[in-house]
C-alpha atoms as a PDB file:
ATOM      1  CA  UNK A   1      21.283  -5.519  18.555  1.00  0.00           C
ATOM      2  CA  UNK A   2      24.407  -7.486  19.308  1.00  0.00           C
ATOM      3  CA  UNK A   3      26.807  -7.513  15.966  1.00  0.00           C
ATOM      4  CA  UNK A   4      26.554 -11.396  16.947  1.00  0.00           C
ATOM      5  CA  UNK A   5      23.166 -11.667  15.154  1.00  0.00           C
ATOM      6  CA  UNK A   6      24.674  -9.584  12.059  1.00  0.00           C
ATOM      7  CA  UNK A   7      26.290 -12.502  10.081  1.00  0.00           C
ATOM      8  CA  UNK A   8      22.980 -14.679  10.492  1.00  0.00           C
ATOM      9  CA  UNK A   9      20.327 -11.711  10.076  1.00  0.00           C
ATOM     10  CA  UNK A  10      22.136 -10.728   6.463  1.00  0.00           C
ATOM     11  CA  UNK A  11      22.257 -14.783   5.240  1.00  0.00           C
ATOM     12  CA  UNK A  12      18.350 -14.972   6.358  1.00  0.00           C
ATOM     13  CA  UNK A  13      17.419 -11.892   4.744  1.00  0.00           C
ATOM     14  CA  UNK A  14      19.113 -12.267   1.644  1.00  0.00           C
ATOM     15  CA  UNK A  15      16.967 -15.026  -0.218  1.00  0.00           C
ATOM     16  CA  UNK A  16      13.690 -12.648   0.686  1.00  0.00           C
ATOM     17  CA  UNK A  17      15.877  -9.505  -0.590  1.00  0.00           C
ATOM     18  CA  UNK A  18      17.122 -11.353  -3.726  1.00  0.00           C
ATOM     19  CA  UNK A  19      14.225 -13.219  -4.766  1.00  0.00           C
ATOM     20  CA  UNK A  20      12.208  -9.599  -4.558  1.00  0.00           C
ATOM     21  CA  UNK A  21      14.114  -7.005  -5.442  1.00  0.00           C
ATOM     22  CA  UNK A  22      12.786  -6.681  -8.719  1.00  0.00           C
ATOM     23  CA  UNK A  23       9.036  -6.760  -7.998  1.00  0.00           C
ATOM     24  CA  UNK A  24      10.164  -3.883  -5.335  1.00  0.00           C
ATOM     25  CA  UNK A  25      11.804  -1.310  -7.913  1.00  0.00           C
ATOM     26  CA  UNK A  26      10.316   2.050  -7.543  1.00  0.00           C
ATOM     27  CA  UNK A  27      11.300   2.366 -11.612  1.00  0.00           C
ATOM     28  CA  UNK A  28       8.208   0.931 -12.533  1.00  0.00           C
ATOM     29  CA  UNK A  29       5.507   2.812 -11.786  1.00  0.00           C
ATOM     30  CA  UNK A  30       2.465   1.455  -9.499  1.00  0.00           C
ATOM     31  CA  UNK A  31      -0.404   2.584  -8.396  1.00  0.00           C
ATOM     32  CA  UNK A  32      -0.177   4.281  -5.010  1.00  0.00           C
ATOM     33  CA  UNK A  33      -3.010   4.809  -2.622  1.00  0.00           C
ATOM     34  CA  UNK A  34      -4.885   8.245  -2.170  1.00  0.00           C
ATOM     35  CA  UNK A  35      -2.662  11.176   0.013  1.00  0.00           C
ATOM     36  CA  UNK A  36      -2.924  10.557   3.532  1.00  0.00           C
ATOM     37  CA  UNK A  37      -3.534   6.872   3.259  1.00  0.00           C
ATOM     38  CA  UNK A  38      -1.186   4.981   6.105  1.00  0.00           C
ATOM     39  CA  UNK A  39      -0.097   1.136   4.761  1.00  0.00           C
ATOM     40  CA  UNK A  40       0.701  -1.633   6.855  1.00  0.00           C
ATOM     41  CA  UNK A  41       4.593  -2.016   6.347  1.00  0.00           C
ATOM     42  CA  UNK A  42       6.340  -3.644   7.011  1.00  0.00           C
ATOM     43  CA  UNK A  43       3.837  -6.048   7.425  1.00  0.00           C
ATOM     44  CA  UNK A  44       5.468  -8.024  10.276  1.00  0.00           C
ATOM     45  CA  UNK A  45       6.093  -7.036  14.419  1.00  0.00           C
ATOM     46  CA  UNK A  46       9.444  -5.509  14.767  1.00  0.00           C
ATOM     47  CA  UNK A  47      11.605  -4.213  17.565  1.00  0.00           C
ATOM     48  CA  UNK A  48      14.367  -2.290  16.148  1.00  0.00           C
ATOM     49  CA  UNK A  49      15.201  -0.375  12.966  1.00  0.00           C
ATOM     50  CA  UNK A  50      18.638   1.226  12.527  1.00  0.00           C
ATOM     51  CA  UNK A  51      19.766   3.419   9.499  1.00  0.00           C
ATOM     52  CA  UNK A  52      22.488   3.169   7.934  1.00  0.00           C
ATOM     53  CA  UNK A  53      24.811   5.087   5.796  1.00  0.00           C
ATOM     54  CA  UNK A  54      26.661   3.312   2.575  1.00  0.00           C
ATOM     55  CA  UNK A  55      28.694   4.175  -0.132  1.00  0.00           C
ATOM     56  CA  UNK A  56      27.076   2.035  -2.971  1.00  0.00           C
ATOM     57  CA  UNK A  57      29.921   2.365  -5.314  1.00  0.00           C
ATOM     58  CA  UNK A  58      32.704   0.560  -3.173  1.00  0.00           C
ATOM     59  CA  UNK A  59      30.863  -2.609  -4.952  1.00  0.00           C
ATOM     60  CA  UNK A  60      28.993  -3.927  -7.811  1.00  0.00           C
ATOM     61  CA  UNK A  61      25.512  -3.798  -6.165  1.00  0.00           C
ATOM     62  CA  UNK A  62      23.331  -0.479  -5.223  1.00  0.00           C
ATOM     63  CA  UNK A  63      21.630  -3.151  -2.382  1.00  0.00           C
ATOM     64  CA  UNK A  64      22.177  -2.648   0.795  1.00  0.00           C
ATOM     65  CA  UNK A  65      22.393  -6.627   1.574  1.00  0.00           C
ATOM     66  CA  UNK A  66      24.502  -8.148  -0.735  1.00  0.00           C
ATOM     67  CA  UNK A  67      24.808 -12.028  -1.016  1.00  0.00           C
ATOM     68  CA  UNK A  68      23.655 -12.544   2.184  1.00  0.00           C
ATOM     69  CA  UNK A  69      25.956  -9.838   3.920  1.00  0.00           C
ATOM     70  CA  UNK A  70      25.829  -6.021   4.497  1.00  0.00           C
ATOM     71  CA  UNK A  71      27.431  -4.025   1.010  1.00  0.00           C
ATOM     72  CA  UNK A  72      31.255  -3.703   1.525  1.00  0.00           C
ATOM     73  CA  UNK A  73      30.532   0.321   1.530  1.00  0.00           C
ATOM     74  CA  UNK A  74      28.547   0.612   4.925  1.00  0.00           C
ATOM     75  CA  UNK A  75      30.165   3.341   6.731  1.00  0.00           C
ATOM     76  CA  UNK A  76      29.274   1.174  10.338  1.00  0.00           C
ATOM     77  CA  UNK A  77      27.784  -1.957  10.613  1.00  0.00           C
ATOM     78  CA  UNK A  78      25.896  -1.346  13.637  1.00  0.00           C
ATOM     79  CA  UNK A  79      24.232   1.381  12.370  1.00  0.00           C
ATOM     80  CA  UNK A  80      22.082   4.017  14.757  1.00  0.00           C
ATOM     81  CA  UNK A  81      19.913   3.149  16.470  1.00  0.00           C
ATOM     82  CA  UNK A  82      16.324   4.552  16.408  1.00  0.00           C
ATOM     83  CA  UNK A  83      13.927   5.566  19.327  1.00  0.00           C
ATOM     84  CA  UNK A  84      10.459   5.065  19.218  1.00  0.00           C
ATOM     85  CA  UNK A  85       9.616   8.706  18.478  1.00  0.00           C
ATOM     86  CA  UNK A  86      12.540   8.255  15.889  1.00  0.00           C
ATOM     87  CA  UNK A  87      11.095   5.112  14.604  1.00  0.00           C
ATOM     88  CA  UNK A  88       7.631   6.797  14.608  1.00  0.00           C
ATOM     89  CA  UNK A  89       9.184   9.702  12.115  1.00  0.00           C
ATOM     90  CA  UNK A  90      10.300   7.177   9.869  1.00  0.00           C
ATOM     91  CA  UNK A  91       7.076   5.378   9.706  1.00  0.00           C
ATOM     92  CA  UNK A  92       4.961   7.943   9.102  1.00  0.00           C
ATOM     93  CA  UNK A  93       7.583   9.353   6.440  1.00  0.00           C
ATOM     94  CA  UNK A  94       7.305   5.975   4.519  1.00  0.00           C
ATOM     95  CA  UNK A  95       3.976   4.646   4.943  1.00  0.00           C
ATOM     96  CA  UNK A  96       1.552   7.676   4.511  1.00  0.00           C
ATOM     97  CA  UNK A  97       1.122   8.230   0.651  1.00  0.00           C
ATOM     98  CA  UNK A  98       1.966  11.700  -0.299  1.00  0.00           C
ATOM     99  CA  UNK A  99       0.548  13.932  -3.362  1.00  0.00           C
ATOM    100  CA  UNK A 100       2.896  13.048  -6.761  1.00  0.00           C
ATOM    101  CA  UNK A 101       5.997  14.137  -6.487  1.00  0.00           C
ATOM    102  CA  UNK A 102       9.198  13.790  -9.153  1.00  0.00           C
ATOM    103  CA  UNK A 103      11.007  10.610  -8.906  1.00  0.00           C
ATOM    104  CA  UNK A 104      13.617  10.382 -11.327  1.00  0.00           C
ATOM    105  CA  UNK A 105      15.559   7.408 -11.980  1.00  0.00           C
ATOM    106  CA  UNK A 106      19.573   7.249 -11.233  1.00  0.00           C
ATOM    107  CA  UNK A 107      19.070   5.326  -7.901  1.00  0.00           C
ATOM    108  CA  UNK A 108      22.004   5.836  -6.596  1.00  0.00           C
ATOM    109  CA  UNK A 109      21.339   4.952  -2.505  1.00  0.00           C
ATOM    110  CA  UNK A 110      23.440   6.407  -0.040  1.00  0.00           C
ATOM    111  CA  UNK A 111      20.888   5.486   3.325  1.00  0.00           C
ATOM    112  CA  UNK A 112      19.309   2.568   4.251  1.00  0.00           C
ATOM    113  CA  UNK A 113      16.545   1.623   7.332  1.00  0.00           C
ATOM    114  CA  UNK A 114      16.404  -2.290   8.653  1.00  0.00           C
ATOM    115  CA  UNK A 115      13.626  -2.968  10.338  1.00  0.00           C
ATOM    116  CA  UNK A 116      14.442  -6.005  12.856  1.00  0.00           C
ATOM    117  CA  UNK A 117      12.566  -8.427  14.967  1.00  0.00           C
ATOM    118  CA  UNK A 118      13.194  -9.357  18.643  1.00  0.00           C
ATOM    119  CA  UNK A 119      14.989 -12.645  17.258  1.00  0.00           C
ATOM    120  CA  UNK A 120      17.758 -10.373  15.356  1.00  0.00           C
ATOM    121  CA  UNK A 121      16.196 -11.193  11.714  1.00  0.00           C
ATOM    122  CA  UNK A 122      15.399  -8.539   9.272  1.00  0.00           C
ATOM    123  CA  UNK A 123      11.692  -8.120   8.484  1.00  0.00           C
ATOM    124  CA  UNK A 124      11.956  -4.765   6.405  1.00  0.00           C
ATOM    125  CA  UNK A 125      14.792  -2.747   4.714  1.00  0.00           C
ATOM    126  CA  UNK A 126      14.038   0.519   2.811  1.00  0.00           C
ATOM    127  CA  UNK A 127      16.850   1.729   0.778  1.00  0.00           C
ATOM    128  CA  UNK A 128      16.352   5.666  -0.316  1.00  0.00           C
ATOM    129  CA  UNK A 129      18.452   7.742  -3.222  1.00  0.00           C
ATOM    130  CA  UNK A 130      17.257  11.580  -1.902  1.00  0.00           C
ATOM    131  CA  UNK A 131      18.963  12.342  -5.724  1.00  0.00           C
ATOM    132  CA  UNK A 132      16.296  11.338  -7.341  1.00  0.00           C
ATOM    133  CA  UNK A 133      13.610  10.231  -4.975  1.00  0.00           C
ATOM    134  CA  UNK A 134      13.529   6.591  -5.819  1.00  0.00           C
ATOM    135  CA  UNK A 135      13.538   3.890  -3.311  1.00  0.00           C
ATOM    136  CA  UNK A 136      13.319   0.007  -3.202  1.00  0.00           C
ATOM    137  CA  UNK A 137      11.283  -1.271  -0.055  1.00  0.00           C
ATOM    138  CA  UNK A 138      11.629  -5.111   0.814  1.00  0.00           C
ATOM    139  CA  UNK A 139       9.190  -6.252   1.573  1.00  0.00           C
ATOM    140  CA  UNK A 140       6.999  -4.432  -0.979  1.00  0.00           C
ATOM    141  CA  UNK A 141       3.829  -2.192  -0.159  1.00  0.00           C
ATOM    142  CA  UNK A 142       4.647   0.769   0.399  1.00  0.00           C
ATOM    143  CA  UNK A 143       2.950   3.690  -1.532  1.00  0.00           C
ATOM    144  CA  UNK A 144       4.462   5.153  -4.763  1.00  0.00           C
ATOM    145  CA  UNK A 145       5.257   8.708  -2.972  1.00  0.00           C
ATOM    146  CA  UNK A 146       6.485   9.145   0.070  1.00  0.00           C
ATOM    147  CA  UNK A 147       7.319  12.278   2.632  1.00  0.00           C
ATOM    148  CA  UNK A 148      10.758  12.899   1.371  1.00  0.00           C
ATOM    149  CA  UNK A 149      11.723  15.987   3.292  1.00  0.00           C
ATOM    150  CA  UNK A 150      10.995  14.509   6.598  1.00  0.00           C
ATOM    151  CA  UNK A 151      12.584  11.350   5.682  1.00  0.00           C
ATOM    152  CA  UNK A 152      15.785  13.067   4.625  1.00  0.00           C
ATOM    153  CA  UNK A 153      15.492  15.761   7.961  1.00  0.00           C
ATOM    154  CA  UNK A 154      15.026  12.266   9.925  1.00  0.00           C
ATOM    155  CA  UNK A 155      18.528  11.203   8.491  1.00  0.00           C
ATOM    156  CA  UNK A 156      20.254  14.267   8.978  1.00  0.00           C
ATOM    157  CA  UNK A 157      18.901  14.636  12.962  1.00  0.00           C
ATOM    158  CA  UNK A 158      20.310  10.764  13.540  1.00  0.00           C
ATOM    159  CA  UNK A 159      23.977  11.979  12.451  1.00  0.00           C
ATOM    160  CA  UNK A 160      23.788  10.277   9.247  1.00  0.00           C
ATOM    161  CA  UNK A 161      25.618  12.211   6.231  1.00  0.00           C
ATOM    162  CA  UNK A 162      23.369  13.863   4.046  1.00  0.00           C
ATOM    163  CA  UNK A 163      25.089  15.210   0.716  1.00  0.00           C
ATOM    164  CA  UNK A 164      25.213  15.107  -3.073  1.00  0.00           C
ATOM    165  CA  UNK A 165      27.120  13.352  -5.528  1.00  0.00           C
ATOM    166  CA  UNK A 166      28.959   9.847  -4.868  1.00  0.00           C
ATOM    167  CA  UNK A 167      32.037  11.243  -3.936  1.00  0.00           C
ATOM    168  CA  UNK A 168      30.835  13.191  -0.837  1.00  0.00           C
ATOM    169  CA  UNK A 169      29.850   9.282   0.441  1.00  0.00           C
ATOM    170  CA  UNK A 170      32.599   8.159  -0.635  1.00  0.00           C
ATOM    171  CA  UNK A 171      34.619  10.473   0.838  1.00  0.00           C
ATOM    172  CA  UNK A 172      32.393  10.303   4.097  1.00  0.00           C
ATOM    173  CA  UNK A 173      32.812   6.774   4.478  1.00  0.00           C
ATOM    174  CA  UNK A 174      36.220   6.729   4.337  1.00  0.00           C
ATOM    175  CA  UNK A 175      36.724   9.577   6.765  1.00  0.00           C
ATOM    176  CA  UNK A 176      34.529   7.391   9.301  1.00  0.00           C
ATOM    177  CA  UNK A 177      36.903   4.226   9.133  1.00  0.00           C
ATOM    178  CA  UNK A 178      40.074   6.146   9.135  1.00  0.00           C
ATOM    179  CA  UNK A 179      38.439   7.471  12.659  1.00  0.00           C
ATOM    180  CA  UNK A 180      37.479   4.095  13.742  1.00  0.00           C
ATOM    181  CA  UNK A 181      39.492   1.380  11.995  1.00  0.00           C
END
């Protein structure tokens, strides 16, 4: 996706992100379909889905679209790019409901997954904290439990960092724009 569409894909997806965020918090608990049950999400054709790495502490908000912009701690705005296989492990990692599984509560997300259309605009973003399992999905549907493992081994194999605590993101992030400023 051309950075071109960037500016106007964050200001179009931010009233849908901040007008649901709350009904999409993975803190209260929901009923989730049976295992093995595939949802429709998110809901809407796309084209393209990058990930994206962020340090959520170089600002206020944990969201990955803040106030109509990407959050000030995304380690490159362009993101990678997924393949359809790629895009296909992600999918099934998000949308097939898994057995219960411990979700805790910090949410601290480091990775985030937009989901865009061929027009540039954001139809989906799924925000993940592999800390403590939570996630917030916008737009909301998808089941309580989710394939973890292969979601984080998906995020590893793209090049994304994959560590614990803030400061290894932190750290990470800054390393990649000292490399690329």
């Amino acid at each position: 996706m051309p950075l071109r569409f960037l500016p106007s894909v964050a200001a179009a997806f931010a009233a849908l992100l901040l007008a649901s965020c709350a009904g999409n918090s993975r803190f209260s608990p929901g009923p989730s379909p049976e295992p093995g049950t595939r949802v429709n999400w998110p809901g809407t054709p796309f084209t393209e889905v990058r990930g994206f790495c962020y340090d959520y502490t170089a600002e206020f908000s944990r969201h990955f679209f803040v106030n109509g912009r990407m959050h000030k701690g995304v380690m490159d705005p362009k993101g990678v790019k997924l393949t359809a296989a790629q895009t296909k492990r992600l999918l099934d990692a998000i949308t097939i409901s898994q057995p219960k599984a411990y979700a805790g509560g910090c949410y601290k997300p480091h990775h985030a997954y937009v989901f865009y259309d061929a027009n540039g605009k954001v139809v989906g973003v799924f925000e993940m904290c592999f800390a403590c399992n939570e996630f917030v999905a916008t737009p909301e549907g998808l089941p309580r439990y989710i394939n973890r493992s292969d979601l984080w081994l998906l995020t590893r194999d793209l090049g994304l960092p994959v560590g614990s605590g803030n400061q290894f993101y932190t750290d990470a992030v800054r390393a990649a724009h000292h490399s690329n400023p």
